[in-house]
C-alpha atoms as a PDB file:
ATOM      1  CA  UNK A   1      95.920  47.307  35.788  1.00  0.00           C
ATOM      2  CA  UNK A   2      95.536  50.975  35.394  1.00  0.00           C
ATOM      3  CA  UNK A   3      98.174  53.213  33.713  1.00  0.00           C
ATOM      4  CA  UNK A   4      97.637  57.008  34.182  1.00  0.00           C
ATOM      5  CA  UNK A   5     100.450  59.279  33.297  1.00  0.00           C
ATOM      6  CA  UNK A   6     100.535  62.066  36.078  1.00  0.00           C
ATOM      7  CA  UNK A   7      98.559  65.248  34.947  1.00  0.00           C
ATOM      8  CA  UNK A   8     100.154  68.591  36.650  1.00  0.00           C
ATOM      9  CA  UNK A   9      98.776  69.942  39.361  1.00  0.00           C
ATOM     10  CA  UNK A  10      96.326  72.285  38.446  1.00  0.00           C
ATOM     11  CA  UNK A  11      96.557  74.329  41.990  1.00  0.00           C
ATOM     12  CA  UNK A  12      99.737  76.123  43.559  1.00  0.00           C
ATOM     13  CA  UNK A  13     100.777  74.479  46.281  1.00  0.00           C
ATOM     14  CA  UNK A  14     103.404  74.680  48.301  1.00  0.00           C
ATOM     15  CA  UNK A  15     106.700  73.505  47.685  1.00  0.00           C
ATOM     16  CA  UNK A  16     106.623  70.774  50.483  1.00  0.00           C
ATOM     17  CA  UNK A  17     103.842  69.467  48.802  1.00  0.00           C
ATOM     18  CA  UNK A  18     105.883  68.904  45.976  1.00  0.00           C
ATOM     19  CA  UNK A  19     108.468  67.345  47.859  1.00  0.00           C
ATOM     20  CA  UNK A  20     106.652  64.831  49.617  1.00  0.00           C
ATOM     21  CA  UNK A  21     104.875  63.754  45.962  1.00  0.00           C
ATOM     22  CA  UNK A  22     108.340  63.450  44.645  1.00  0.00           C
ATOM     23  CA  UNK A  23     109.247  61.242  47.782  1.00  0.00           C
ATOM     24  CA  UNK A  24     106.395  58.913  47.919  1.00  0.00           C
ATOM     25  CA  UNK A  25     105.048  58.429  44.427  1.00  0.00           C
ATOM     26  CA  UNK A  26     107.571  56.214  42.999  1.00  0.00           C
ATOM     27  CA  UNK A  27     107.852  54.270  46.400  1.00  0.00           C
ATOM     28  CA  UNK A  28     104.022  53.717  45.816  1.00  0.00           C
ATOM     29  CA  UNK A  29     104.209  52.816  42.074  1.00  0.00           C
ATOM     30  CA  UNK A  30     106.626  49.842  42.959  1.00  0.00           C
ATOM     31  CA  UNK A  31     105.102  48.231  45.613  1.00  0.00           C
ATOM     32  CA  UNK A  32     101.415  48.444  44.759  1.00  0.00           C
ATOM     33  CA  UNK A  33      99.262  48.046  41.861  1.00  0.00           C
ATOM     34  CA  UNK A  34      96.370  50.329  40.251  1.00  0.00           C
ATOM     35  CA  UNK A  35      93.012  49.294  39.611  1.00  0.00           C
ATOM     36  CA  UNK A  36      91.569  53.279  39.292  1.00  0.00           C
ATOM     37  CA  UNK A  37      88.349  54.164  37.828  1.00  0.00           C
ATOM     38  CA  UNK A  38      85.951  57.315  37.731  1.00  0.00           C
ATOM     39  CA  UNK A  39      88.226  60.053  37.272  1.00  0.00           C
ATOM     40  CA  UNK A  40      86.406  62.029  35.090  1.00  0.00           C
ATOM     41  CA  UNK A  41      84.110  62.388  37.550  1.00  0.00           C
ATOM     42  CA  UNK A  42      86.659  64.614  39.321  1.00  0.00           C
ATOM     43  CA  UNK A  43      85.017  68.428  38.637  1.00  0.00           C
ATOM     44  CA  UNK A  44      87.890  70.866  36.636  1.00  0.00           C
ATOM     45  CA  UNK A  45      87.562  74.459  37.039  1.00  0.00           C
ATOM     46  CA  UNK A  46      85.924  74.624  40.619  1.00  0.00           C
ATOM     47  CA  UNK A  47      86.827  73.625  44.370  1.00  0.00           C
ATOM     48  CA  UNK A  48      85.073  70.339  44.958  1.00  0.00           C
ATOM     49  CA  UNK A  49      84.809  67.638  48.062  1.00  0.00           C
ATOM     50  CA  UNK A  50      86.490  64.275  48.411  1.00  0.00           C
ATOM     51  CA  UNK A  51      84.414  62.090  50.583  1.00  0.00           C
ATOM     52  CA  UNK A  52      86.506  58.425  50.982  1.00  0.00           C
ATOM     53  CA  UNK A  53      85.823  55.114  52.930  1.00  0.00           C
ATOM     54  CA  UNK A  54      88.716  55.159  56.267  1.00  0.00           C
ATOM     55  CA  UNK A  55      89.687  51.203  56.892  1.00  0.00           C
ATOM     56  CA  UNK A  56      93.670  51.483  57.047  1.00  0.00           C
ATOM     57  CA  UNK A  57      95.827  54.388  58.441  1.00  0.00           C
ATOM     58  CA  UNK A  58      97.466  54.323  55.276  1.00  0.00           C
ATOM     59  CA  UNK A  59      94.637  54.875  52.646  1.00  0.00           C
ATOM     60  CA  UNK A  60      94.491  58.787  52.915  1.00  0.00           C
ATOM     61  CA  UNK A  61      97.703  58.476  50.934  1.00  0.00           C
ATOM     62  CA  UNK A  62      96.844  55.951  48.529  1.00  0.00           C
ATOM     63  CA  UNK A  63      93.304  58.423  48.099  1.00  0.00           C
ATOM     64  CA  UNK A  64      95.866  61.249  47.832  1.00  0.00           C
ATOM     65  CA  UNK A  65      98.213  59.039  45.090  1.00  0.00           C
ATOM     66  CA  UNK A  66      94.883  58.422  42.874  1.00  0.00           C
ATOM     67  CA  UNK A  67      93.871  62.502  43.132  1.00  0.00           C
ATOM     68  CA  UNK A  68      97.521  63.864  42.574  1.00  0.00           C
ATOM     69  CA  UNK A  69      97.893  61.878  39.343  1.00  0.00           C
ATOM     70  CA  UNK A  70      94.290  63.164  37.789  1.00  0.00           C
ATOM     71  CA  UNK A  71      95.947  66.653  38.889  1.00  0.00           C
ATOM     72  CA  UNK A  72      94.183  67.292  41.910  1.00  0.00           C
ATOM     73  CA  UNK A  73      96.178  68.476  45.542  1.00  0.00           C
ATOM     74  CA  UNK A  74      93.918  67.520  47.699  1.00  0.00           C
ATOM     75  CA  UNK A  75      94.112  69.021  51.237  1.00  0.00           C
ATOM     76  CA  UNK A  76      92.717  67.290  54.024  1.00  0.00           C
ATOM     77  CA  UNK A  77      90.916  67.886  57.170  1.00  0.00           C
ATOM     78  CA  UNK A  78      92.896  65.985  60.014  1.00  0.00           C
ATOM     79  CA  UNK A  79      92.629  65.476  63.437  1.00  0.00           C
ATOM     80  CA  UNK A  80      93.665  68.254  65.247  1.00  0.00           C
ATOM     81  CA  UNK A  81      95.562  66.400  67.903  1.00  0.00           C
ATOM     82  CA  UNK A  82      97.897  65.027  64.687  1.00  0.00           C
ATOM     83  CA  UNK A  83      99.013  68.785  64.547  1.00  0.00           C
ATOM     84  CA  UNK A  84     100.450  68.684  67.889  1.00  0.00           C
ATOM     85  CA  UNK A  85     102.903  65.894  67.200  1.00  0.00           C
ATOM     86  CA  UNK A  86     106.348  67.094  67.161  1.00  0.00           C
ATOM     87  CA  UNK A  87     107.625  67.545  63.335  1.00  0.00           C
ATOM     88  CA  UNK A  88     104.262  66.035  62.001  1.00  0.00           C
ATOM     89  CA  UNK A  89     102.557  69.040  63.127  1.00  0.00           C
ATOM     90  CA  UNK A  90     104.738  71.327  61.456  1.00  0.00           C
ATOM     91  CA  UNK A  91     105.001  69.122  58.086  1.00  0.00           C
ATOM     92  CA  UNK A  92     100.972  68.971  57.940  1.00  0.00           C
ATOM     93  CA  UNK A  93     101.199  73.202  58.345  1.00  0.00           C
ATOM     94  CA  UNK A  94     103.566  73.764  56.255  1.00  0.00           C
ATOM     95  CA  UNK A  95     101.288  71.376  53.683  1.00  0.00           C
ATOM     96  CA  UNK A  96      98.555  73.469  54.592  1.00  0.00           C
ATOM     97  CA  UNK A  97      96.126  70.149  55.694  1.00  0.00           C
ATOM     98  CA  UNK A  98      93.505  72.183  57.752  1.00  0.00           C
ATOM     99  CA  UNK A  99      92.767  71.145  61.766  1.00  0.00           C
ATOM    100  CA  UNK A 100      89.665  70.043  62.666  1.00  0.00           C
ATOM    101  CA  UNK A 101      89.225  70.418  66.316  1.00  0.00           C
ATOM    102  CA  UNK A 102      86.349  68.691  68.160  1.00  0.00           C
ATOM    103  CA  UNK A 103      84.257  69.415  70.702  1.00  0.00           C
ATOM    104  CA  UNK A 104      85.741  72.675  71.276  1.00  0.00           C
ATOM    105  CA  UNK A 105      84.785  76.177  71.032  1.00  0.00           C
ATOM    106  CA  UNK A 106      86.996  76.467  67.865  1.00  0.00           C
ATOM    107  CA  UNK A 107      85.203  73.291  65.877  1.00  0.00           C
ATOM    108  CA  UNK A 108      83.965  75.879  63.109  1.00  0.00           C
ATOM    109  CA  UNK A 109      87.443  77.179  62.291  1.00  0.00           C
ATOM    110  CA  UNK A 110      88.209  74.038  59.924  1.00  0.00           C
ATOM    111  CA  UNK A 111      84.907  74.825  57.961  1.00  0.00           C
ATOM    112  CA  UNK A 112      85.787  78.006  57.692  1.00  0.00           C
ATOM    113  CA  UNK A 113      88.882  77.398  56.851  1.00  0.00           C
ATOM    114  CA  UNK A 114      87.686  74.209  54.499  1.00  0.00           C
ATOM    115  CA  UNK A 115      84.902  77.083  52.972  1.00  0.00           C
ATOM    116  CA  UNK A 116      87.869  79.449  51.867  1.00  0.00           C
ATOM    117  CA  UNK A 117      89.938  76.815  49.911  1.00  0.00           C
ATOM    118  CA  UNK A 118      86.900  75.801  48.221  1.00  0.00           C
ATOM    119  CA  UNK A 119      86.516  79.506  47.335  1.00  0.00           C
ATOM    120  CA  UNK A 120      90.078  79.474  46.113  1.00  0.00           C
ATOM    121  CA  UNK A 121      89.440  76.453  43.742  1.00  0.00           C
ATOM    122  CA  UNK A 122      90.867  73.799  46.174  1.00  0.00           C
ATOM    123  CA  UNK A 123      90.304  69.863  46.216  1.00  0.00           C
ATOM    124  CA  UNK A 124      89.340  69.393  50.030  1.00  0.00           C
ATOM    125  CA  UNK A 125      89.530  65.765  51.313  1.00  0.00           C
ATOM    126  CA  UNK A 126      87.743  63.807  53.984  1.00  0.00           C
ATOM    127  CA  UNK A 127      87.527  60.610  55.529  1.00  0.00           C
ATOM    128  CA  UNK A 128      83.350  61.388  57.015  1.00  0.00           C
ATOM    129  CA  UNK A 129      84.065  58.086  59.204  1.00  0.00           C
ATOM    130  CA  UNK A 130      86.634  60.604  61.499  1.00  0.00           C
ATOM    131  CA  UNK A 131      88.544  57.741  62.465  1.00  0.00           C
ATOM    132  CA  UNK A 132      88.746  53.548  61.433  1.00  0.00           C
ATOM    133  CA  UNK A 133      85.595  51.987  60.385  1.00  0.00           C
ATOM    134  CA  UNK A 134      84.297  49.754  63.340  1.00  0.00           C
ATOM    135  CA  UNK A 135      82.685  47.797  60.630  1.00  0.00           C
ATOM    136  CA  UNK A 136      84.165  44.230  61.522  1.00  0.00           C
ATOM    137  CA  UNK A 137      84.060  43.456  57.484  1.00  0.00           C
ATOM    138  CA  UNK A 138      85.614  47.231  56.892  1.00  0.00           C
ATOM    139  CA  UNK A 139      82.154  48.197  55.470  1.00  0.00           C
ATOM    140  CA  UNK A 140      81.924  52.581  55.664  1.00  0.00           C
ATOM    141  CA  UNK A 141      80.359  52.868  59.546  1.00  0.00           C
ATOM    142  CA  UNK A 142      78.201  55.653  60.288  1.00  0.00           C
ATOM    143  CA  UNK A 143      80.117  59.104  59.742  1.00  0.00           C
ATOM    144  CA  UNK A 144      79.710  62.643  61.637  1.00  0.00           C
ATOM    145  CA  UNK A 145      77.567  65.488  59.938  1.00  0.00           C
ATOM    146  CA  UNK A 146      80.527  67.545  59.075  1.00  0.00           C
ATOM    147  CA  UNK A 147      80.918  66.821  55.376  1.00  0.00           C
ATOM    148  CA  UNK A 148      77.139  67.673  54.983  1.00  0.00           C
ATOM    149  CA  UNK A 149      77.435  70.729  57.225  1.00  0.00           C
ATOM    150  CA  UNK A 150      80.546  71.398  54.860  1.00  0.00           C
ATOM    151  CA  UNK A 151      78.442  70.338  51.385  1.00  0.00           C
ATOM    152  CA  UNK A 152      75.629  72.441  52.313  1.00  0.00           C
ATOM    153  CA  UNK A 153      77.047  75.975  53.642  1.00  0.00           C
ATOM    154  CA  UNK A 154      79.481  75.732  50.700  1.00  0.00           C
ATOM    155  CA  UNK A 155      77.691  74.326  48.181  1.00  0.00           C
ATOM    156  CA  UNK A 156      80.626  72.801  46.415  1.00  0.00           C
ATOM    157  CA  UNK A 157      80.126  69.121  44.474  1.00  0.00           C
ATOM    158  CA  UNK A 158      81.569  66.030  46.899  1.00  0.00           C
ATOM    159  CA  UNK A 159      82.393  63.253  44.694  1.00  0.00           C
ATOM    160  CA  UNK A 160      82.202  60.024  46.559  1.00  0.00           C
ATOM    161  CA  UNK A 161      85.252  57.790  46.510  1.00  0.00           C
ATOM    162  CA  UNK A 162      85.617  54.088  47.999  1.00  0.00           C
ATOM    163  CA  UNK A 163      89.060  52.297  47.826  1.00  0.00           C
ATOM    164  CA  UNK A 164      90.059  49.150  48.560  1.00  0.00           C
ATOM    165  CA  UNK A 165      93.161  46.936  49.171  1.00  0.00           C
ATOM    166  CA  UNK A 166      95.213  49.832  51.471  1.00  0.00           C
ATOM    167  CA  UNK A 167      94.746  46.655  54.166  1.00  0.00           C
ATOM    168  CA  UNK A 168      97.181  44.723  51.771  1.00  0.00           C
ATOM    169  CA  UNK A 169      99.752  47.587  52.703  1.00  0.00           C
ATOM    170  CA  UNK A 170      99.078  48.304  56.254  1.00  0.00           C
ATOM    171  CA  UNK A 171      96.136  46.331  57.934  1.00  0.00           C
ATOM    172  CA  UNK A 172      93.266  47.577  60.058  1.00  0.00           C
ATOM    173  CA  UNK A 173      94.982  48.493  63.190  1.00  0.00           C
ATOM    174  CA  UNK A 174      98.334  47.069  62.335  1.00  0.00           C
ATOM    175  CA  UNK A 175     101.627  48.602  62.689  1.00  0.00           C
ATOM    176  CA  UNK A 176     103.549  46.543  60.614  1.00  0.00           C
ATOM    177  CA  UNK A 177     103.212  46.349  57.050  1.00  0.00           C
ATOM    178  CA  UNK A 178     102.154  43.772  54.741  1.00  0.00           C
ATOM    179  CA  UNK A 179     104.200  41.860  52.228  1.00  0.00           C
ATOM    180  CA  UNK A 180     105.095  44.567  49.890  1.00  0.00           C
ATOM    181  CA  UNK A 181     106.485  41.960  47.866  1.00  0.00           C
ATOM    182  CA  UNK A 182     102.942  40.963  46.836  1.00  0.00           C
ATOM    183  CA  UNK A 183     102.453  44.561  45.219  1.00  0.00           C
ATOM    184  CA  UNK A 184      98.740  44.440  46.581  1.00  0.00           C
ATOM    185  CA  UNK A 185      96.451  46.156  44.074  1.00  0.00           C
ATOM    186  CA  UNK A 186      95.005  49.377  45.091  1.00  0.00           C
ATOM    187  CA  UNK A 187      91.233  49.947  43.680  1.00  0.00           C
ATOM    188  CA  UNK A 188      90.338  53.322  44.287  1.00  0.00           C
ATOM    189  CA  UNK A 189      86.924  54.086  42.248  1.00  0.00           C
ATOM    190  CA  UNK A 190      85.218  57.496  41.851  1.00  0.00           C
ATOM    191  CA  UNK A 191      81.815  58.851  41.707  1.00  0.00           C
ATOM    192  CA  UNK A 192      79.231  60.858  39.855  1.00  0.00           C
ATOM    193  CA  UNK A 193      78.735  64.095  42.795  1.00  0.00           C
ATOM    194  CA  UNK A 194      75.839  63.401  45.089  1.00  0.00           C
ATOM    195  CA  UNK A 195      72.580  65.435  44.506  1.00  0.00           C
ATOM    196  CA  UNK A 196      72.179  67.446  47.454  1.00  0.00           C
ATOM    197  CA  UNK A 197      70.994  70.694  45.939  1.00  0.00           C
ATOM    198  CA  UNK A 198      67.420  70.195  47.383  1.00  0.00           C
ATOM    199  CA  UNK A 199      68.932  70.446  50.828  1.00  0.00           C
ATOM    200  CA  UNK A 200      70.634  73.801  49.792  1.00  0.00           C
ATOM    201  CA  UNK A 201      67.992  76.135  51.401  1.00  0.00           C
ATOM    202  CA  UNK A 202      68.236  74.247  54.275  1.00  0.00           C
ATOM    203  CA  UNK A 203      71.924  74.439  54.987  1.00  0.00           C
ATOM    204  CA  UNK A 204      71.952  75.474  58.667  1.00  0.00           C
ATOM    205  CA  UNK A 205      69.466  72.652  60.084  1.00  0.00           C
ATOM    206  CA  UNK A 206      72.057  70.020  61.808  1.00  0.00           C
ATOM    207  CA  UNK A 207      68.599  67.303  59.975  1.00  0.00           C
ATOM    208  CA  UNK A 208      70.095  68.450  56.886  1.00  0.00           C
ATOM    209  CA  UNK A 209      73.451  68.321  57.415  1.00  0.00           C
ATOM    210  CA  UNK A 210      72.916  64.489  58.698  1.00  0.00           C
ATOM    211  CA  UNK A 211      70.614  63.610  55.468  1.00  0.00           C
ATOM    212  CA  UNK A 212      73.584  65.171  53.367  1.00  0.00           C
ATOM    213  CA  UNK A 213      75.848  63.307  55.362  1.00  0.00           C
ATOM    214  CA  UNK A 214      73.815  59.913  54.821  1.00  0.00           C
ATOM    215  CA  UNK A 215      73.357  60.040  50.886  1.00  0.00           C
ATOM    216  CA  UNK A 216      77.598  60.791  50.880  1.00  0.00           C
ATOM    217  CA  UNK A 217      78.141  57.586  52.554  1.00  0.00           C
ATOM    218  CA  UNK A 218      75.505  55.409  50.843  1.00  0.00           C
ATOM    219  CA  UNK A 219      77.298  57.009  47.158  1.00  0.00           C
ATOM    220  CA  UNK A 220      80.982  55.892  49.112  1.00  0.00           C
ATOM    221  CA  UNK A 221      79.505  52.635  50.070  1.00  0.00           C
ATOM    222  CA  UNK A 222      77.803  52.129  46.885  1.00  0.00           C
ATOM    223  CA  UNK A 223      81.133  52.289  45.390  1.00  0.00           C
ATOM    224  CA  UNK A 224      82.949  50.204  47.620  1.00  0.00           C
ATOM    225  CA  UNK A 225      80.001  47.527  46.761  1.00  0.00           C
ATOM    226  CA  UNK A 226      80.958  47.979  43.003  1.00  0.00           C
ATOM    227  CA  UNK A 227      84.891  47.229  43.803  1.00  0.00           C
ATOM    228  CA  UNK A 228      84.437  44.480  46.051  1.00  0.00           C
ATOM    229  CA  UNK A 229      81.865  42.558  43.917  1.00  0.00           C
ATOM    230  CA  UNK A 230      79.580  42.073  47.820  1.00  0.00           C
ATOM    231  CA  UNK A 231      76.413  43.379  49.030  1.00  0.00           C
ATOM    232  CA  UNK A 232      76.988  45.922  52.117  1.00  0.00           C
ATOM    233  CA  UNK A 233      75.023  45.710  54.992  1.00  0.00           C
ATOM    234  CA  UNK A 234      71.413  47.232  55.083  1.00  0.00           C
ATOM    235  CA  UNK A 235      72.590  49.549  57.500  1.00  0.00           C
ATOM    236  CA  UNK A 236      75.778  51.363  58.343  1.00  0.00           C
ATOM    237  CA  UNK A 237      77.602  49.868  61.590  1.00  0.00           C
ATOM    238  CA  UNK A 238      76.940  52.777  64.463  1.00  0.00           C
ATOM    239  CA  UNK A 239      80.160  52.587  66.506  1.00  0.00           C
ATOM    240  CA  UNK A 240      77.209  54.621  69.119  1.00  0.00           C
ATOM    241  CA  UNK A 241      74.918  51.953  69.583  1.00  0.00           C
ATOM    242  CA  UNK A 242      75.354  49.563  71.941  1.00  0.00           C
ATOM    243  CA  UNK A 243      75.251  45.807  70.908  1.00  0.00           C
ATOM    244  CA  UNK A 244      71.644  44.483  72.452  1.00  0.00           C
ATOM    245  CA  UNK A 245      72.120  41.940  75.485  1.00  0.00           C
ATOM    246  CA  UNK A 246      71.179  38.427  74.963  1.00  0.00           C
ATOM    247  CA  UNK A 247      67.668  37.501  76.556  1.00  0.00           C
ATOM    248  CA  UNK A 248      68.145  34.648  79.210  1.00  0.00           C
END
């Protein structure tokens, strides 16, 4: 298994920040197991994008515990509905996680918001799925064009990273854990950042954005293939298509 001694944080961030690492990082470290590879993949120096594989409810944090040890605070773009929960809402503000609101007249403000920490030097973090895979063997399904609308119009690397093993903690769907007992091993596994720089010029065409979006998740799922040791499916499940009647 991996050993990584925690690297500080090389971003201010806010003292609840702190406070929640100080809560949950030794809870994780004794009741799961590392298998981490790829960090040094991780760009120093810049703002950069996290693009990550979404097949438990629980594997932004285990994403989270693999970045905060390479020192990296990575701030997420979340639902905004998960904002309006009492005391969540107010926890993932004062943590500075950024809304993304959909479908709305205000859908821009997390890129803009997303562009800015970027600017500032930030680790930004998203799950391109936008909710569980649909993938009935939790293979990366296909994701929404905002991580290649974000890759594009800020031109900041996205390093793809696939995990595996969060299901051991909390399964897909489930609302009980697992058997913690079993310290399931958590493989998170990082990549070199995608090449999109020859879809730079073209960063307000929504063709772009989805071609960005599409090489992201084949580097994630690429990944993933590497961890689990299987071949993925030709072709991402679309959760949009409808399954094709039987003839007869």
């Amino acid at each position: 298994m991996t050993r990584v001694r925690r690297q500080p944080l090389r971003q201010a961030v806010p003292w609840s920040y702190h406070a929640v690492i100080a809560a949950l990082r030794p809870v994780l470290m004794g009741v799961t197991r590392r298998d981490w590879s790829g960090a040094e993949h991780l760009p120093r120096g810049e703002g950069f994008i996290v693009a990550g594989n979404h097949y438990s409810e629980v594997d932004p944090i285990m994403l989270a515990h693999f970045l905060v040890d390479h020192g990296h605070a990575p701030f997420f773009l979340a639902k905004s509905s998960l904002f309006e929960v009492p005391l969540l809402g107010a926890a993932l503000r004062h943590l500075e996680q950024v809304p993304v609101y959909r479908s709305s007249s205000r859908a821009g403000d997390a890129l803009e918001a997303a562009r800015a920490a970027l600017a500032d030097g930030r680790c930004i973090a998203i799950m391109p799925e936008g909710t569980l895979t649909r993938d009935p063997d939790l293979w990366p399904m296909k994701a929404k064009s905002g991580v290649g609308r974000l890759a594009l119009t800020s031109r900041a690397p996205v390093v793809p990273i696939a995990q595996w093993g969060a299901q051991g903690v909390l399964g897909h769907y489930a609302r009980r854990p697992g058997n913690l007992l079993k310290r399931p091993v958590q493989h998170v596994r990082a990549g070199a950042p995608v090449e999109l720089s020859d879809l730079y010029d073209r960063a307000q065409e929504p063709r772009a954005h989805a071609e960005a979006t599409r090489r992201v998740m084949a580097a994630i799922t690429q990944q993933l293939a590497q961890i689990r040791g299987e071949q993925p499916p030709a072709e991402p499940f679309d959760p949009a298509r409808r399954p094709t009647e039987p003839e007869g």
